[in-house]
C-alpha atoms as a PDB file:
ATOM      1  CA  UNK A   1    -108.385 -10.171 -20.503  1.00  0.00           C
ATOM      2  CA  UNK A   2    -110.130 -12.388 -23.099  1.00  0.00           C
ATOM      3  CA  UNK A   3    -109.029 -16.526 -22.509  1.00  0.00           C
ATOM      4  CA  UNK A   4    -109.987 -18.927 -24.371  1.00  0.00           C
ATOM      5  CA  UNK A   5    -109.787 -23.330 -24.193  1.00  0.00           C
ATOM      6  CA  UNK A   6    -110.489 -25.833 -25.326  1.00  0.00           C
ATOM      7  CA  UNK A   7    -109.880 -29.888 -25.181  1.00  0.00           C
ATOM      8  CA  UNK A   8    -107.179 -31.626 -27.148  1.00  0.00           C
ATOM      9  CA  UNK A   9    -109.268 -32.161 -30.353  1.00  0.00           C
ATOM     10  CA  UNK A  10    -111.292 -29.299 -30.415  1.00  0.00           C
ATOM     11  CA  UNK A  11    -114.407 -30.335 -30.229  1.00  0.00           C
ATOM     12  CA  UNK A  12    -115.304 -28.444 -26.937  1.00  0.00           C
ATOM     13  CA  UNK A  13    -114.431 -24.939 -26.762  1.00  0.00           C
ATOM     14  CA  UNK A  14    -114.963 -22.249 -24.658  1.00  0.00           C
ATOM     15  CA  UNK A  15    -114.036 -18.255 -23.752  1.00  0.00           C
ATOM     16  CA  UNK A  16    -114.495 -16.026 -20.517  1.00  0.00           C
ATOM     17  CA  UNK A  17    -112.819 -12.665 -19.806  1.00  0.00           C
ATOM     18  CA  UNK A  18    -110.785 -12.104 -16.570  1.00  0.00           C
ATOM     19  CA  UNK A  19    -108.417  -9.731 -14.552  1.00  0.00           C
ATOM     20  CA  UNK A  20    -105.519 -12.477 -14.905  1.00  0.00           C
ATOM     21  CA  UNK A  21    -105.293 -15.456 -13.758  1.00  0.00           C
ATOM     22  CA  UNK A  22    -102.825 -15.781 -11.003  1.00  0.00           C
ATOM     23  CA  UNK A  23    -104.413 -19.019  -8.982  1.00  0.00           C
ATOM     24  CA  UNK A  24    -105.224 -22.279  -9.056  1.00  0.00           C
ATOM     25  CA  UNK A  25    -107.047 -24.943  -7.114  1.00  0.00           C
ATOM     26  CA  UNK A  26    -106.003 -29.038  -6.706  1.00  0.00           C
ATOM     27  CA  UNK A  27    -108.311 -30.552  -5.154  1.00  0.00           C
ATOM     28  CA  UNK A  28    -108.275 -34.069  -3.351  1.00  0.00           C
ATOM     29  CA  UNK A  29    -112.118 -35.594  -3.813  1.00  0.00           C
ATOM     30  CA  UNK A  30    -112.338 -38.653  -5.233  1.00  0.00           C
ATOM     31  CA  UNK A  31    -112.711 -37.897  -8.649  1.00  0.00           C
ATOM     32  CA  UNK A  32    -110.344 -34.616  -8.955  1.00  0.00           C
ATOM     33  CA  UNK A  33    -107.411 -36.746  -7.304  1.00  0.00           C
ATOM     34  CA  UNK A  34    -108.000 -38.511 -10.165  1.00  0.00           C
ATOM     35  CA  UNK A  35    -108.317 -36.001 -12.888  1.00  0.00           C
ATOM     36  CA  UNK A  36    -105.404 -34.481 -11.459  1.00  0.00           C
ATOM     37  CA  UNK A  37    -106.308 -31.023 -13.065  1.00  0.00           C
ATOM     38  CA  UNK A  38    -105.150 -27.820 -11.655  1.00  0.00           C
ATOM     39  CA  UNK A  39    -108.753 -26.123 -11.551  1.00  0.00           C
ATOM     40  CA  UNK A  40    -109.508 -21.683 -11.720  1.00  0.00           C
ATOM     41  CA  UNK A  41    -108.874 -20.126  -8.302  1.00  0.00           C
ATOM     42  CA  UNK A  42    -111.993 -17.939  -9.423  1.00  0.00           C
ATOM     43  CA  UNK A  43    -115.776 -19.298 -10.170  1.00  0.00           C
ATOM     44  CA  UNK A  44    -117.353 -18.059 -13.441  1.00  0.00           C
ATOM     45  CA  UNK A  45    -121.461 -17.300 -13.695  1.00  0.00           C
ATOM     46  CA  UNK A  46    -123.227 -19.353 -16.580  1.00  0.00           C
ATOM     47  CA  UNK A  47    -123.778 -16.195 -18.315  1.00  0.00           C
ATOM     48  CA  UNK A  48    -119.385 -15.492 -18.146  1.00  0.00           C
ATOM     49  CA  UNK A  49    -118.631 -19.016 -19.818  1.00  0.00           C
ATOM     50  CA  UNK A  50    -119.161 -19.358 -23.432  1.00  0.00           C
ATOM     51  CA  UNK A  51    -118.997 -22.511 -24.368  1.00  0.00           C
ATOM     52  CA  UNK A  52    -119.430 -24.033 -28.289  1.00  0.00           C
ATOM     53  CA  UNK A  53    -119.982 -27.391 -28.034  1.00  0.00           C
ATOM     54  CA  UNK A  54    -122.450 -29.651 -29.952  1.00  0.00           C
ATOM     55  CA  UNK A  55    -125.042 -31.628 -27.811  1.00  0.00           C
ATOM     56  CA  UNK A  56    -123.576 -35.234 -28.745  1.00  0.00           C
ATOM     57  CA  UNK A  57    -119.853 -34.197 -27.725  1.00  0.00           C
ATOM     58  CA  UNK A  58    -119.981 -32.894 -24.516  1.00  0.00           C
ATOM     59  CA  UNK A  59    -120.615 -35.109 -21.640  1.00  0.00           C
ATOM     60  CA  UNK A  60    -121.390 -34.853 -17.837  1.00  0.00           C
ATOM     61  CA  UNK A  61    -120.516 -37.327 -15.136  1.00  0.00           C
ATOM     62  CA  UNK A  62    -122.009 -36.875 -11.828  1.00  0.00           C
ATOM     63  CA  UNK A  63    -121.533 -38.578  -8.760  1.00  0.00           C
ATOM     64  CA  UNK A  64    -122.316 -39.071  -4.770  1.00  0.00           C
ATOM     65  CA  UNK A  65    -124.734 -35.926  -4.328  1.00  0.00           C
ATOM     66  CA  UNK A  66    -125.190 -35.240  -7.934  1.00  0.00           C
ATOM     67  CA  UNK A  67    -124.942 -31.411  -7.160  1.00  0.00           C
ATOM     68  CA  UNK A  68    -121.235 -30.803  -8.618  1.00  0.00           C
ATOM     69  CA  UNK A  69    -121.472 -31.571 -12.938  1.00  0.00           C
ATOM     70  CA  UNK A  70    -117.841 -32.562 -14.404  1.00  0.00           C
ATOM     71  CA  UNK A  71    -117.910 -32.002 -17.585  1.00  0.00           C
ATOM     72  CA  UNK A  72    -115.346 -33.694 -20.564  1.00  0.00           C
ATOM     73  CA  UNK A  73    -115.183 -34.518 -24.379  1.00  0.00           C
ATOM     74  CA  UNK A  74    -116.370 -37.385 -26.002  1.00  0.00           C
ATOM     75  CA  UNK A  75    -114.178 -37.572 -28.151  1.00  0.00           C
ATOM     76  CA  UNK A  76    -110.983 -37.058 -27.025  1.00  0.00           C
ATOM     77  CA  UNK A  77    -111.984 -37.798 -23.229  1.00  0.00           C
ATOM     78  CA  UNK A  78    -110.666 -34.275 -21.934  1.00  0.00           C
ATOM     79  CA  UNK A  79    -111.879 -32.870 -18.334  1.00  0.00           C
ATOM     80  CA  UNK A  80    -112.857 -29.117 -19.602  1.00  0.00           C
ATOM     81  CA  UNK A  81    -114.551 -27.575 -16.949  1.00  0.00           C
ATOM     82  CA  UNK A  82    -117.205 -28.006 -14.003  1.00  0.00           C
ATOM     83  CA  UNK A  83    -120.160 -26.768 -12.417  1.00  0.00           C
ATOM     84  CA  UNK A  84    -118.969 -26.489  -8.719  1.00  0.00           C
ATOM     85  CA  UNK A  85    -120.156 -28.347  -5.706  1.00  0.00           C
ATOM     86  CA  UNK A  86    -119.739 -25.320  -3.445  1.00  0.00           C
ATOM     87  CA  UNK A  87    -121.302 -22.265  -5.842  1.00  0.00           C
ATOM     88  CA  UNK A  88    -124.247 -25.245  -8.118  1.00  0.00           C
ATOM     89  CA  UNK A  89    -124.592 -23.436 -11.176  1.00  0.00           C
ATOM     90  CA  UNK A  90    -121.212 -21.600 -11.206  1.00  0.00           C
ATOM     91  CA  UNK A  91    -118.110 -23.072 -12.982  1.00  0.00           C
ATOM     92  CA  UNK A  92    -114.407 -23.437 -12.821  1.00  0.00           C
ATOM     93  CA  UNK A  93    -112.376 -24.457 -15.557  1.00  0.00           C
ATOM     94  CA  UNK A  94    -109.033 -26.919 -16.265  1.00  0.00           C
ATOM     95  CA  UNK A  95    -106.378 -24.472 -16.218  1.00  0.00           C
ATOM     96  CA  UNK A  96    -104.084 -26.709 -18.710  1.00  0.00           C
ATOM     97  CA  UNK A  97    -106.969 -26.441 -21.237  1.00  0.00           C
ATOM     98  CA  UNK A  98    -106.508 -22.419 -21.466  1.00  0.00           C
ATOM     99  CA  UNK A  99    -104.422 -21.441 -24.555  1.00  0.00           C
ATOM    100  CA  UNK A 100    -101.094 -20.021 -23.957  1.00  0.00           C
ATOM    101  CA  UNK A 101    -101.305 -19.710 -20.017  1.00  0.00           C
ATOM    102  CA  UNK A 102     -98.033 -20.187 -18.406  1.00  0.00           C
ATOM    103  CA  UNK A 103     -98.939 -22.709 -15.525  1.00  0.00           C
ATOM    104  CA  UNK A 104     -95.814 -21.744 -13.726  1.00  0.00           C
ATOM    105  CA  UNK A 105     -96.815 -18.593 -12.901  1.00  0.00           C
ATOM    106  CA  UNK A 106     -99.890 -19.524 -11.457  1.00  0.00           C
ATOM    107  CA  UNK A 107    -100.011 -20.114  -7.627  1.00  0.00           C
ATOM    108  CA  UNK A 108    -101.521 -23.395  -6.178  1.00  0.00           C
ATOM    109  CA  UNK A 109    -103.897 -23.810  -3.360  1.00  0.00           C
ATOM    110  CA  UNK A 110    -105.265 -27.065  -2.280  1.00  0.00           C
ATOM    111  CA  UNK A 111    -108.851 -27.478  -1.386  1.00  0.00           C
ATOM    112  CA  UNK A 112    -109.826 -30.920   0.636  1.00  0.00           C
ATOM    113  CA  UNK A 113    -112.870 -31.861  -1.034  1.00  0.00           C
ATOM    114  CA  UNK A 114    -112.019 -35.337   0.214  1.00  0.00           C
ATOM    115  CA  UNK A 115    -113.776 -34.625   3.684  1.00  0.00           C
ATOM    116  CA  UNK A 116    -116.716 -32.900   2.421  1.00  0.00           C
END
């Protein structure tokens, strides 16, 4: 199945193709308690993730190890998706970005990146 997302004003944009997606991840790190995104159960390759995005919109915020990249608009300030901390180089994206996903079908694990 083809999804696609994007942030609120459409400046970022992106599209990967998966089974379905039936999970989700909350996290409690510092920055994703925060966020408060529901992130993809499943990690995505660079080469699964296309993203359209010019250079001087999308920006990355790292922090503490500077392994895991967040990445949001700069525009509109959206969290869109993030190079993981666990998989470097692999990414997972803000569920509530994804057009026309129903987010209450979607089960919810919780992952404590807060003792990492």
């Amino acid at each position: 199945m083809k999804y696609q997302g994007s942030c609120h004003c459409g400046a970022v944009k992106w599209e990967f193709e998966q089974p379905g997606i039936t999970s989700a991840v909350r996290c409690n790190c510092s920055i994703c308690q925060r966020k408060g995104a529901l992130m993809s159960g499943f990690t995505l390759a660079p080469d699964e993730l296309k993203i359209t995005a010019s250079e001087d919109v999308l920006r990355k915020y790292q922090f503490g190890s500077h392994i895991a990249e967040h990445y949001f608009c700069g525009h509109c300030g959206i969290y869109t998706f993030h190079a993981t901390f666990r998989k470097p180089g692999h990414f997972r994206v803000n569920l509530g970005c994804i057009d026309d996903l129903d987010m209450n079908k979607v089960e919810v694990s919780f992952f404590d990146g807060k003792s990492l």
